[in-house]
N, C-alpha and C. Protein backbone atom coordinates (compact mmCIF):
# COMPACT_ATOMS: atom_id res chain seq x y z
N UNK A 1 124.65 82.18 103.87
CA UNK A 1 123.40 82.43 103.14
C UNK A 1 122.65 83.61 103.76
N UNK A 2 121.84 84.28 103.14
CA UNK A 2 120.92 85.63 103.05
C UNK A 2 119.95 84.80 103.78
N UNK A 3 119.23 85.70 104.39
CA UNK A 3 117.82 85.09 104.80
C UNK A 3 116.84 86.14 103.94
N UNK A 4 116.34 86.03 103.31
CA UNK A 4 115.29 87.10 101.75
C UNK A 4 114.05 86.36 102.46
N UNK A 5 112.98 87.42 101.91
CA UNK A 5 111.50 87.71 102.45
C UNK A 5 111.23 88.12 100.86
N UNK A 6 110.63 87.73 100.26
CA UNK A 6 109.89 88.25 99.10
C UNK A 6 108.04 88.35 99.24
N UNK A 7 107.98 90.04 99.53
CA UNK A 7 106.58 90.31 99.68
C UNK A 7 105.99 90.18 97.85
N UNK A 8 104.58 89.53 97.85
CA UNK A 8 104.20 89.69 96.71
C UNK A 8 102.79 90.77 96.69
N UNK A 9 102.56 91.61 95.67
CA UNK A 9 101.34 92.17 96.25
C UNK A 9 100.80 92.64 94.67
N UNK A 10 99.32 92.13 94.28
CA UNK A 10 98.72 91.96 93.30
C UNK A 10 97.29 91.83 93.57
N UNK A 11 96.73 92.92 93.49
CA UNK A 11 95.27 92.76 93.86
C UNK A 11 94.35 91.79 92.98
N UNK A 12 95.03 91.88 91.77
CA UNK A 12 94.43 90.75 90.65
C UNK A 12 95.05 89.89 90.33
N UNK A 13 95.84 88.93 90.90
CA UNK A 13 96.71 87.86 90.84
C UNK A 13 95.96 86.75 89.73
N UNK A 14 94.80 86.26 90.39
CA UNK A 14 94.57 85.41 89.06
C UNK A 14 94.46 85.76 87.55
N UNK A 15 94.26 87.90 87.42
CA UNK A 15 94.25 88.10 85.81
C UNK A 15 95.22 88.58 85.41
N UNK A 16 96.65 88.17 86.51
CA UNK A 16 97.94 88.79 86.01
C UNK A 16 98.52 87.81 85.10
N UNK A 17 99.84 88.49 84.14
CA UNK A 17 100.34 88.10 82.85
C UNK A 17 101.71 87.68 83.52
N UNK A 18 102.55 88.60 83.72
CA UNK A 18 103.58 88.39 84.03
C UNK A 18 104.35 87.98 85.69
N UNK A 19 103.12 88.98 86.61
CA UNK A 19 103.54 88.64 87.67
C UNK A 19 103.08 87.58 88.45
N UNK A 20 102.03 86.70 87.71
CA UNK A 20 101.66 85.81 88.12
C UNK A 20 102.18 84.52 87.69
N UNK A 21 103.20 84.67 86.75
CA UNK A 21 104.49 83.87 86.40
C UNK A 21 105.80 83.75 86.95
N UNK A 22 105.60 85.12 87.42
CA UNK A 22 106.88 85.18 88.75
C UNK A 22 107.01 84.41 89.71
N UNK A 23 105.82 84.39 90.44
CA UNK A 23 105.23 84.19 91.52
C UNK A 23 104.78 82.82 91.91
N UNK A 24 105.11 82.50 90.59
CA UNK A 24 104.37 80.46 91.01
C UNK A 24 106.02 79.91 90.20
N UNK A 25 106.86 80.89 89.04
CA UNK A 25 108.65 80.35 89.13
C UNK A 25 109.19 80.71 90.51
N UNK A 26 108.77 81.24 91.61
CA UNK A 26 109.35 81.62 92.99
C UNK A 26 109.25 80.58 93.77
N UNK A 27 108.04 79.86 93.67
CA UNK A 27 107.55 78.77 94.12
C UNK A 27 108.74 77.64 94.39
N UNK A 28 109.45 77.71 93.41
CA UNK A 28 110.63 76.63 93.53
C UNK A 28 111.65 76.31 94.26
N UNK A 29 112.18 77.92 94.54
CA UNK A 29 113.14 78.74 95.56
C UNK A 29 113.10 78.25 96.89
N UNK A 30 113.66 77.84 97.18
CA UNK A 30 114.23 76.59 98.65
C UNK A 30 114.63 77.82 99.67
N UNK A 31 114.61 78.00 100.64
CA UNK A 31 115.26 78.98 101.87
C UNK A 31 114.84 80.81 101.40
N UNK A 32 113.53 80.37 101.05
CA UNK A 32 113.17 82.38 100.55
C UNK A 32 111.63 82.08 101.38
N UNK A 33 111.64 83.22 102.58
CA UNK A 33 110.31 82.90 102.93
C UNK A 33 109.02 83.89 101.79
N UNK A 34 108.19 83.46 101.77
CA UNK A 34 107.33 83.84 100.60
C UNK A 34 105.89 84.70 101.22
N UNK A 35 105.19 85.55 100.92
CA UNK A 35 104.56 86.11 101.97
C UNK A 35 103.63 86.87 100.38
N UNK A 36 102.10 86.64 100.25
CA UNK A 36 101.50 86.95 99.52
C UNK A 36 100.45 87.68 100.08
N UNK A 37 100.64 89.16 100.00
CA UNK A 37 100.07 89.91 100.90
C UNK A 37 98.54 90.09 100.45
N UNK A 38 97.90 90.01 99.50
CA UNK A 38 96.57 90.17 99.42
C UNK A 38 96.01 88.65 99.62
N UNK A 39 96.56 87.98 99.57
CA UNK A 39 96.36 86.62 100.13
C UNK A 39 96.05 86.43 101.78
N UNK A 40 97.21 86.99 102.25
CA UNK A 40 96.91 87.09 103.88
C UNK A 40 96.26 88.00 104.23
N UNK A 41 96.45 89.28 103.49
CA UNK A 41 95.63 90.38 104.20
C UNK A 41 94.42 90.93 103.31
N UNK A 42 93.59 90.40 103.12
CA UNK A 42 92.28 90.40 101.96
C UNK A 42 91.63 91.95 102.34
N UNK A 43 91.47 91.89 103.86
CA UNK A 43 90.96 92.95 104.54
C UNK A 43 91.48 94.30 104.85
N UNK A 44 92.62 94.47 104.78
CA UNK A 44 94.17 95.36 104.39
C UNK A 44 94.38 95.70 105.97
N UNK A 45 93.81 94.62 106.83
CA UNK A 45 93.90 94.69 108.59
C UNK A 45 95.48 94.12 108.50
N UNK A 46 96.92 94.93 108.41
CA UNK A 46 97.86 94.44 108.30
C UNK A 46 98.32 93.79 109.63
N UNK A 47 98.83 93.21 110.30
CA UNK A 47 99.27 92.56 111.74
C UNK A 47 100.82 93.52 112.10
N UNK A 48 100.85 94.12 112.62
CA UNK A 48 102.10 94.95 112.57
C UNK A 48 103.53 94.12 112.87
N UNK A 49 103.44 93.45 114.16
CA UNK A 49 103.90 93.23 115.27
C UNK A 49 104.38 91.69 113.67
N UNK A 50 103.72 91.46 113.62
CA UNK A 50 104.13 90.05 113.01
C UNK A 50 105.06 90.68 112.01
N UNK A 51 104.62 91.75 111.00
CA UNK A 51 104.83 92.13 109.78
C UNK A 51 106.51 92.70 110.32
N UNK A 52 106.79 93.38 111.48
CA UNK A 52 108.23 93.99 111.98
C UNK A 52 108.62 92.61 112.04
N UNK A 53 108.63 91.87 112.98
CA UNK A 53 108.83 90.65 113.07
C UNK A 53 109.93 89.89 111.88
N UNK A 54 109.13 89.86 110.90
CA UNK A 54 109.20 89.70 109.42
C UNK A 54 110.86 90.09 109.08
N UNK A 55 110.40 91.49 109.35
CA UNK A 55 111.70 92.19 108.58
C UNK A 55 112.29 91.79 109.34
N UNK A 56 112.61 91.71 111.03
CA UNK A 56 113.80 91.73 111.81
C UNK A 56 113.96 90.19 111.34
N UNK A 57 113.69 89.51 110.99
CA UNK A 57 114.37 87.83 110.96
C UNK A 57 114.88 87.63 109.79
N UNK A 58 114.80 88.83 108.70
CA UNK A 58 115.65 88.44 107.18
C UNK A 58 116.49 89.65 107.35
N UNK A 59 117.47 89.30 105.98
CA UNK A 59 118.46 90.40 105.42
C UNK A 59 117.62 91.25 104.43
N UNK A 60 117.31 90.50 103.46
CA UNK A 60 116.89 91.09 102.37
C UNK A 60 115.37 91.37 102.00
N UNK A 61 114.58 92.60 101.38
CA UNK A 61 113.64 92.41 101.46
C UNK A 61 113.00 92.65 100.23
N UNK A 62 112.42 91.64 99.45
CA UNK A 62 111.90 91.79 98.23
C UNK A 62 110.55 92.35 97.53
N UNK A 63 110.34 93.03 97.20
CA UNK A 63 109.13 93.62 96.90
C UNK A 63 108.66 93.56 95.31
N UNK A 64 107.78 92.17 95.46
CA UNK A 64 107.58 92.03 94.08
C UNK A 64 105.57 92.97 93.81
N UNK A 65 105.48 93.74 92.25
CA UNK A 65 104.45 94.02 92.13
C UNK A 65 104.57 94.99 90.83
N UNK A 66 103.04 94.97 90.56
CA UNK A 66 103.02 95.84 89.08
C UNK A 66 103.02 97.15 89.44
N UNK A 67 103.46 98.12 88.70
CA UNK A 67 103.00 99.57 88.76
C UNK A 67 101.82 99.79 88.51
N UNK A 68 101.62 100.90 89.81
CA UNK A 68 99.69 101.27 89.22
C UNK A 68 99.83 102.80 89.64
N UNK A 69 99.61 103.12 88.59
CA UNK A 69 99.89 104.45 88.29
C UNK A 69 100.97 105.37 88.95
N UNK A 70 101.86 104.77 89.03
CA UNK A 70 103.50 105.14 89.02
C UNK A 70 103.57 104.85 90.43
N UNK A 71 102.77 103.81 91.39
CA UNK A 71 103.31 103.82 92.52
C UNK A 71 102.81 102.23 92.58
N UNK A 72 102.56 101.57 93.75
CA UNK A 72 102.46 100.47 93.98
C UNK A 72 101.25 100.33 94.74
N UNK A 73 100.10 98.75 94.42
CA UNK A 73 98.74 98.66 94.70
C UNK A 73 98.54 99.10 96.55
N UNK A 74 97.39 99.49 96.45
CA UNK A 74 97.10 100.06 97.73
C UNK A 74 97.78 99.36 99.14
N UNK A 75 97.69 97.33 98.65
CA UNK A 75 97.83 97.26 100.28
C UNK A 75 99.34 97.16 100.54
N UNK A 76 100.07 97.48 99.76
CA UNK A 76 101.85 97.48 99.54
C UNK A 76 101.97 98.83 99.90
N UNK A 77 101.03 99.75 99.93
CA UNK A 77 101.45 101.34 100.64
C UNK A 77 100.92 101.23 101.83
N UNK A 78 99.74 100.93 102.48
CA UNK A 78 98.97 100.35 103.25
C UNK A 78 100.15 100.00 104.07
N UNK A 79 100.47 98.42 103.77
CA UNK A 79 101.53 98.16 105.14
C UNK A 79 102.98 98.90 105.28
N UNK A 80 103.45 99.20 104.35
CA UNK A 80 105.01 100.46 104.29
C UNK A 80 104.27 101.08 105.73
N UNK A 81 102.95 101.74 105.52
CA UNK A 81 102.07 103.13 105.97
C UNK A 81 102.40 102.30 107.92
N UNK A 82 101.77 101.16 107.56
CA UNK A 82 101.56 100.94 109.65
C UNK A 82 103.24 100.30 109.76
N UNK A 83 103.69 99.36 109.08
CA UNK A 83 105.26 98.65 109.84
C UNK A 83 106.20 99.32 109.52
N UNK A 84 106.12 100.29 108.33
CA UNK A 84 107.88 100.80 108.94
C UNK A 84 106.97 101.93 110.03
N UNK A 85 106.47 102.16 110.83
CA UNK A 85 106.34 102.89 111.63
C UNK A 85 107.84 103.46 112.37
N UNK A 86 106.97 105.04 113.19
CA UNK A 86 108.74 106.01 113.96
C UNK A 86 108.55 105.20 114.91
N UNK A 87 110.17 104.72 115.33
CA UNK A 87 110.62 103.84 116.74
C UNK A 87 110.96 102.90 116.30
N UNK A 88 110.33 102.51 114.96
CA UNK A 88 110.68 101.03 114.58
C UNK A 88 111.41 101.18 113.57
N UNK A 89 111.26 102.27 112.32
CA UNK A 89 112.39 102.05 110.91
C UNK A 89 112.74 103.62 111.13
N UNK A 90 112.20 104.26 111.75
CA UNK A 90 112.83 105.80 111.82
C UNK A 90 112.59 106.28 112.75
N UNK A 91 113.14 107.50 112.92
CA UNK A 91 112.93 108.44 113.97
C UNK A 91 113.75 108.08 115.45
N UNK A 92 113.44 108.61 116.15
CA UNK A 92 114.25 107.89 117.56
C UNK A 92 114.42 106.53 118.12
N UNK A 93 115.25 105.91 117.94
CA UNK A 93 115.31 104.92 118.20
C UNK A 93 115.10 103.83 116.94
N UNK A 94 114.69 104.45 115.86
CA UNK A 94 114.13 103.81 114.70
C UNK A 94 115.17 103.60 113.86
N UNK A 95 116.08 102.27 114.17
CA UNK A 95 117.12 101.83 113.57
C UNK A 95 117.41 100.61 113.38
N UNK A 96 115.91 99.74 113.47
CA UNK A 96 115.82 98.41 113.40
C UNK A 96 116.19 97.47 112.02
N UNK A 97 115.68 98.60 110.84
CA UNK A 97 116.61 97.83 109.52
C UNK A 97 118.11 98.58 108.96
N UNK A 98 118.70 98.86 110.32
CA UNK A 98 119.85 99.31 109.74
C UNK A 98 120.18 98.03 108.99
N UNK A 99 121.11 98.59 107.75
CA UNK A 99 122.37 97.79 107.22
C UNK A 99 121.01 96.52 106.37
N UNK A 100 119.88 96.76 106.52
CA UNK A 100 119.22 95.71 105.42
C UNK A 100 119.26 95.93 104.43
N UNK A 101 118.69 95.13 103.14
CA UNK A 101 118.71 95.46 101.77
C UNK A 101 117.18 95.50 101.45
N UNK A 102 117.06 96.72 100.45
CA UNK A 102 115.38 96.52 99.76
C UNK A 102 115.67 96.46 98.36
N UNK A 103 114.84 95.59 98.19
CA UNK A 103 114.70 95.99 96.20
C UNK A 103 113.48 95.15 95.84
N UNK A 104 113.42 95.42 94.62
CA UNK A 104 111.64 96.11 94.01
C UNK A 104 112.01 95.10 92.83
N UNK A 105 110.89 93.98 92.72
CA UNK A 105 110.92 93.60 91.39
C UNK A 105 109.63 94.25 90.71
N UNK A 106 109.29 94.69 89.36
CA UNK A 106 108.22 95.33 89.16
C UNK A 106 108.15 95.22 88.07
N UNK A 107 106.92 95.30 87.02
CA UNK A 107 106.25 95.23 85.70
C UNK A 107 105.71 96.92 85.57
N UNK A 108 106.09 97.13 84.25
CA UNK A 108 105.22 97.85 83.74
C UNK A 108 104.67 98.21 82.48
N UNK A 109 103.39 98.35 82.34
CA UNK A 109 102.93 98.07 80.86
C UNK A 109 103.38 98.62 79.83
N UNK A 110 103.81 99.78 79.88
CA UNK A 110 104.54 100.58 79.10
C UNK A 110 105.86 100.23 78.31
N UNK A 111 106.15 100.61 77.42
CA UNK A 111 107.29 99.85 76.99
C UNK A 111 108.47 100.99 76.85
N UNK A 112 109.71 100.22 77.72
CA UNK A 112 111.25 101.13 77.99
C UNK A 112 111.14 102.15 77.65
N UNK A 113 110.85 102.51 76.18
CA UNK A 113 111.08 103.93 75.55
C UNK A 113 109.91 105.03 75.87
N UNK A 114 109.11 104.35 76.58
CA UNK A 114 107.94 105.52 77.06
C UNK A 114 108.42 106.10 78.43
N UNK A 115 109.22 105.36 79.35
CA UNK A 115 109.95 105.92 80.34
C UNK A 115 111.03 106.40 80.03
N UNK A 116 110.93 107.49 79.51
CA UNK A 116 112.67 108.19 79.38
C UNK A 116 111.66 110.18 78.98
N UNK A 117 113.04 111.14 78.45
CA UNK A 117 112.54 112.34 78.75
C UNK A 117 111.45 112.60 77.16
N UNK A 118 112.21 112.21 76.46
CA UNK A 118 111.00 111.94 75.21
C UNK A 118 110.04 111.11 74.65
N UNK A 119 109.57 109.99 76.20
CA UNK A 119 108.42 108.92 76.12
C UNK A 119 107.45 109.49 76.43
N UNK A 120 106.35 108.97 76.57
CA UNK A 120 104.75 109.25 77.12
C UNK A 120 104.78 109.66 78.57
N UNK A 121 105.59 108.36 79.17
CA UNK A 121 105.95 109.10 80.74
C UNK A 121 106.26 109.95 81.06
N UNK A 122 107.61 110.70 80.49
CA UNK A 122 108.42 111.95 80.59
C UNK A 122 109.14 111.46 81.05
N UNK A 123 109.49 110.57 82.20
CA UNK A 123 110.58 110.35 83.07
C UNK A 123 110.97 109.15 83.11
N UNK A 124 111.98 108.79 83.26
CA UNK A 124 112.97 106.98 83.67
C UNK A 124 111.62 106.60 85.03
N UNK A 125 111.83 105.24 84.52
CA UNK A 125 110.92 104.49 85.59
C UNK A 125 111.44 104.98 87.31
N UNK A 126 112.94 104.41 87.54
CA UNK A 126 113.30 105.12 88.38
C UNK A 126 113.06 106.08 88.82
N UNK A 127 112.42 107.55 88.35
CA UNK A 127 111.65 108.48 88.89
C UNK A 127 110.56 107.73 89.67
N UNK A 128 109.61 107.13 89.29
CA UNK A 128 108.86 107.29 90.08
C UNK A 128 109.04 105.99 91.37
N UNK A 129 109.65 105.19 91.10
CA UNK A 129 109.65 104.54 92.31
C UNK A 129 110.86 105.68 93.26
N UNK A 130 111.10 106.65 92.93
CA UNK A 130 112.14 107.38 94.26
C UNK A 130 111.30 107.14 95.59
N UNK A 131 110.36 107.00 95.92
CA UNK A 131 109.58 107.32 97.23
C UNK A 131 110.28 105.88 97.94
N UNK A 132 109.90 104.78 97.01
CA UNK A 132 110.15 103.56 97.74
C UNK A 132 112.14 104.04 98.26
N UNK A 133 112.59 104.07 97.00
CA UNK A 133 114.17 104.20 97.70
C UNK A 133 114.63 105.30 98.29
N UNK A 134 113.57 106.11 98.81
CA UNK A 134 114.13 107.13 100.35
C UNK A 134 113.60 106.64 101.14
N UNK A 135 112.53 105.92 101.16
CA UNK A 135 111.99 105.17 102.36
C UNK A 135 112.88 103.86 102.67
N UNK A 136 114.06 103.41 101.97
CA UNK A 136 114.93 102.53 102.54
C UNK A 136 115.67 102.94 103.06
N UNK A 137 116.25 104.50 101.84
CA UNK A 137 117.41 105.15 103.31
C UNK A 137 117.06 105.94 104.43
N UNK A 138 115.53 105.87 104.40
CA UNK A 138 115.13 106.89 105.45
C UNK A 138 115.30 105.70 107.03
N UNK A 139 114.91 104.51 106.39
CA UNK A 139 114.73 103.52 107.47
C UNK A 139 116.23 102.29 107.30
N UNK A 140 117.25 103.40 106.96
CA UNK A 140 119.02 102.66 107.13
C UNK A 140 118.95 101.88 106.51
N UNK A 141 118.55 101.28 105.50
CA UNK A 141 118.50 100.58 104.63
C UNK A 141 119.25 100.40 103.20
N UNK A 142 119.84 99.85 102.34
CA UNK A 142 120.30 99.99 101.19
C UNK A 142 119.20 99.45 100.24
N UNK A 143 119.14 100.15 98.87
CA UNK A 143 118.53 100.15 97.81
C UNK A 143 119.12 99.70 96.70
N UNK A 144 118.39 98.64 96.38
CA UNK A 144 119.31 97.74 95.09
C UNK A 144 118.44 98.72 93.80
N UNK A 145 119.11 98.05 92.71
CA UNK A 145 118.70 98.55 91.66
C UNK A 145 116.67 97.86 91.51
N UNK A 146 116.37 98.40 90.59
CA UNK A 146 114.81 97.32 90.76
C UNK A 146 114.72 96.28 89.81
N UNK A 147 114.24 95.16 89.76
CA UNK A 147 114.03 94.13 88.25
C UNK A 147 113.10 94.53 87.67
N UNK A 148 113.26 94.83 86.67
CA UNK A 148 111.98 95.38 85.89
C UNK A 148 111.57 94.28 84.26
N UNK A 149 110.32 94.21 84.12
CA UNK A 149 109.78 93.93 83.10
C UNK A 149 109.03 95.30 81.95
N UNK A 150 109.10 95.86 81.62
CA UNK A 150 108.51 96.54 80.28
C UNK A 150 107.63 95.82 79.77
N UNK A 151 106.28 96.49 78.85
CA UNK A 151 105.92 95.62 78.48
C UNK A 151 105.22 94.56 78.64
N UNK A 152 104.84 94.65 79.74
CA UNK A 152 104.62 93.31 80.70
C UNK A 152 102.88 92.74 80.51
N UNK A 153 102.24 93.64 79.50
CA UNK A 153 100.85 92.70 79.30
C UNK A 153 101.22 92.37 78.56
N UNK A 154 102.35 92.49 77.24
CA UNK A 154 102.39 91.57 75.99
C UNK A 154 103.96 90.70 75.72
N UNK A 155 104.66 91.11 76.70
CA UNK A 155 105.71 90.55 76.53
C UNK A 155 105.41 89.11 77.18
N UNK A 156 106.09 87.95 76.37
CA UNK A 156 106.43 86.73 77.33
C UNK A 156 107.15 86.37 78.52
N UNK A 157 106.58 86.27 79.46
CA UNK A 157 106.99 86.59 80.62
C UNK A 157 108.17 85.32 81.12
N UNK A 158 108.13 84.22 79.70
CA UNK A 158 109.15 83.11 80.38
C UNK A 158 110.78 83.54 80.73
N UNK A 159 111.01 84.14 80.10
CA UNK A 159 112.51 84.81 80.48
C UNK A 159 112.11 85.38 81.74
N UNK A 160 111.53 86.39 82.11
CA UNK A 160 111.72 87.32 83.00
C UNK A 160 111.51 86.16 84.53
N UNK A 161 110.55 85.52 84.16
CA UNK A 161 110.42 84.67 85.84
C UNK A 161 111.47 84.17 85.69
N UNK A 162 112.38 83.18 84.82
CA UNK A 162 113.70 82.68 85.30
C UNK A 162 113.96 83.18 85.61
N UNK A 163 114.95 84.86 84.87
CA UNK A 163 115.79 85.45 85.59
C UNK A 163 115.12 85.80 87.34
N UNK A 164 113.71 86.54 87.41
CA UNK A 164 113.56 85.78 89.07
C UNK A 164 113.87 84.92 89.70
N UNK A 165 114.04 83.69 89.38
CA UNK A 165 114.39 82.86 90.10
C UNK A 165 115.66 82.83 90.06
N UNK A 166 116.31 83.25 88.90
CA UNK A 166 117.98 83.63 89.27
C UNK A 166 118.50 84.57 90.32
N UNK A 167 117.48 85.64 90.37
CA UNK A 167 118.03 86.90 91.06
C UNK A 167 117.64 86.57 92.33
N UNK A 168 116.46 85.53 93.02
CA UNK A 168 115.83 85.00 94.45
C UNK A 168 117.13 84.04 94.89
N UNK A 169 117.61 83.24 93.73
CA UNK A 169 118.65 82.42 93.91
C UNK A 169 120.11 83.09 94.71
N UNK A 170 120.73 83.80 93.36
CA UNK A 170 121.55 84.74 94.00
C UNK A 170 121.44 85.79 95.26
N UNK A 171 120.80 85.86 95.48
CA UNK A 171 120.66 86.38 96.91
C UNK A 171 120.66 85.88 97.95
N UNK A 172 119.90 84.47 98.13
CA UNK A 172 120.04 83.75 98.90
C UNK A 172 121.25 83.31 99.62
N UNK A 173 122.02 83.10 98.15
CA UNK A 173 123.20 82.19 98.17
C UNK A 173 124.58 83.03 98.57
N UNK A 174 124.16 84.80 98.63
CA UNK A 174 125.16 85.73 98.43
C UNK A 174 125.61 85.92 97.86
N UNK A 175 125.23 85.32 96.77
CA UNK A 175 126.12 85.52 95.05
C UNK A 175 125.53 86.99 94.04
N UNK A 176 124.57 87.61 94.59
CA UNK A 176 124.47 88.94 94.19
C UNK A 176 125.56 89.89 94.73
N UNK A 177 126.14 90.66 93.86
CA UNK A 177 127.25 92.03 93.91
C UNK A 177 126.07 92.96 94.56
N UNK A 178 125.93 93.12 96.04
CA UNK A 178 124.42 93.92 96.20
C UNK A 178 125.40 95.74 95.97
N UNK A 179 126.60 95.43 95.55
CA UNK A 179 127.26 96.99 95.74
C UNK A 179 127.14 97.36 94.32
N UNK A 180 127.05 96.51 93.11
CA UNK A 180 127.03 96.77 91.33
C UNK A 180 125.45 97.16 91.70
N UNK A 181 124.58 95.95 92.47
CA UNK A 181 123.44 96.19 92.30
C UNK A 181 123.01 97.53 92.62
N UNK A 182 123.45 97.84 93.78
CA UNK A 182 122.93 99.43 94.22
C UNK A 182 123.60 100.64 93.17
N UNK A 183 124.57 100.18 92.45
CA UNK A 183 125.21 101.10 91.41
C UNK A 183 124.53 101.06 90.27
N UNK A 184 123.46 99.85 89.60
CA UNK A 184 122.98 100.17 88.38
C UNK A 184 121.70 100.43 88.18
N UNK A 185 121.01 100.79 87.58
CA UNK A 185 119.78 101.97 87.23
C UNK A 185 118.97 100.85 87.45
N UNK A 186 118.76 100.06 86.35
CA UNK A 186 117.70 98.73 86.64
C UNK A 186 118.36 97.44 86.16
N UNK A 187 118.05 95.96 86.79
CA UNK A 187 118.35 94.95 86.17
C UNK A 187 117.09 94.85 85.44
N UNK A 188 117.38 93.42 84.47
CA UNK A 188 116.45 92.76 83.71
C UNK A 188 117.22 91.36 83.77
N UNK A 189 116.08 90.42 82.96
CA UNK A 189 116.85 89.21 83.10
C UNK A 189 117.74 88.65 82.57
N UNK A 190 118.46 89.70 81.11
CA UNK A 190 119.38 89.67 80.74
C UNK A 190 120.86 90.08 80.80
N UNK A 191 120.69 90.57 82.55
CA UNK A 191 121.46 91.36 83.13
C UNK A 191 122.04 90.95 84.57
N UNK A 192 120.92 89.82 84.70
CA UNK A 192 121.32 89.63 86.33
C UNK A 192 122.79 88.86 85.89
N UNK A 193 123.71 88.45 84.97
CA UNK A 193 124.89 88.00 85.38
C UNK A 193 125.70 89.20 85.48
N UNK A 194 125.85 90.46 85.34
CA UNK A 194 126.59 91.39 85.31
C UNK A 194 126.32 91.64 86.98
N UNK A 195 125.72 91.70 87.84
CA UNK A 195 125.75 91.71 89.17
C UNK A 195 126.04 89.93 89.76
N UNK A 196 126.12 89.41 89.11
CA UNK A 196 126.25 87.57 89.74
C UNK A 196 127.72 87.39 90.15
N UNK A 197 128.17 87.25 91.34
CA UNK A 197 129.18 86.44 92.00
C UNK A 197 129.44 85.32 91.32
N UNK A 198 130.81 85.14 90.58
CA UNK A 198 130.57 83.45 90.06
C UNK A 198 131.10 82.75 91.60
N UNK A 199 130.80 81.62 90.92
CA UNK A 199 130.79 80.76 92.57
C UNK A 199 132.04 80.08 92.81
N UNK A 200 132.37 79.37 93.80
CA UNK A 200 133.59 78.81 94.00
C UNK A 200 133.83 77.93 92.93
N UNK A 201 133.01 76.92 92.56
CA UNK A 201 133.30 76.05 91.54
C UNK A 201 133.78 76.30 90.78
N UNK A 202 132.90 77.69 89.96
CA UNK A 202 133.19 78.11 88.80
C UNK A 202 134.47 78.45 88.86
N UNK A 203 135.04 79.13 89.67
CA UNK A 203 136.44 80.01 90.21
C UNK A 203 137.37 79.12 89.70
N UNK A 204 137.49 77.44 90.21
CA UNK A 204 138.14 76.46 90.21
C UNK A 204 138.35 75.76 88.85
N UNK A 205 137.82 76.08 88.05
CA UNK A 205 137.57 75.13 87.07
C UNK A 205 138.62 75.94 85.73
């Protein structure tokens, strides 16, 4: 089994739609430590030492949150900004998450076809989270694809938290392909079986 860390970070958690459906279907997830960062850190006084800590005791590291204005809410840049600190995820000696995994579950209000070269955005969502996935390989890290929701103030969010809890599941369990995963652009929840390991049972039957 994986040891997964799923950071959650939502400055407005009680007036969220979708990610606040994620986040209480995560709830269920047996062996995923759970870490709700505006919850613990109200004051954005991040604890460093605890927060490295963190990473060094899992494999995987989950980063659930909405897009706000093509990047992620302040205190999710905030702590990137003090714990991957040089010595610790880069620079000399800064090789503490070699060989970990990052990936990004994320909402955004916009719908699919506004992220591409002839949407409102101009660009694939993937453009703009690039910062997060050089900052995994900057700090030896591998970069999964991201889970994404579209859509996400009006879409029903009951599909998408299962498939969370499918994709928290499979990871846990090692039943994510994290090598398809790092090969495909984005999952959704109609997708996490195309990266799913079937399991021994299944194998047998």
């Amino acid at each position: 089994m994986a040891k997964v860390i799923h950071y959650y970070a939502h400055p407005g958690h009680r007036f969220s739609h979708a990610n606040k459906a994620m986040w209480q279907a995560a709830q269920a997830v047996d062996g995923v430590t759970r870490v709700d960062l505006y919850g613990e850190y109200p004051r954005h006084d991040v604890k460093i030492d605890k927060e490295q800590q963190r990473l060094l005791d899992h494999d995987v590291i989950v980063f659930q949150f909405p897009v706000f204005w093509y990047s992620a809410p302040s205190l999710l840049k905030e702590w990137i900004d003090l714990t991957l600190e040089h010595g610790f995820a880069y620079g000399k000696d800064g090789d503490k998450l070699r060989d970990k995994w990052m990936m990004l579950a994320v909402t955004a209000a916009g719908p699919e076809a506004a992220y591409s070269e002839g949407g409102y955005q101009n660009f694939p969502l993937r453009t703009f989270l690039t910062p997060f996935e050089q900052t995994a390989r900057l700090s030896k890290m591998r970069f999964a694809a991201p889970y994404v929701l579209h859509d996400a103030l009006k879409s029903d969010p009951t599909a998408h938290a299962a498939g969370f809890v499918e994709l928290l599941e499979g990871l846990r369990d090692d039943r994510i392909d994290l090598e398809k995963a790092e090969a495909a652009e984005c999952l959704y929840h109609d997708s996490i079986a195309s990266v799913l390991r079937r399991s021994e049972r299944s194998l047998a039957q």
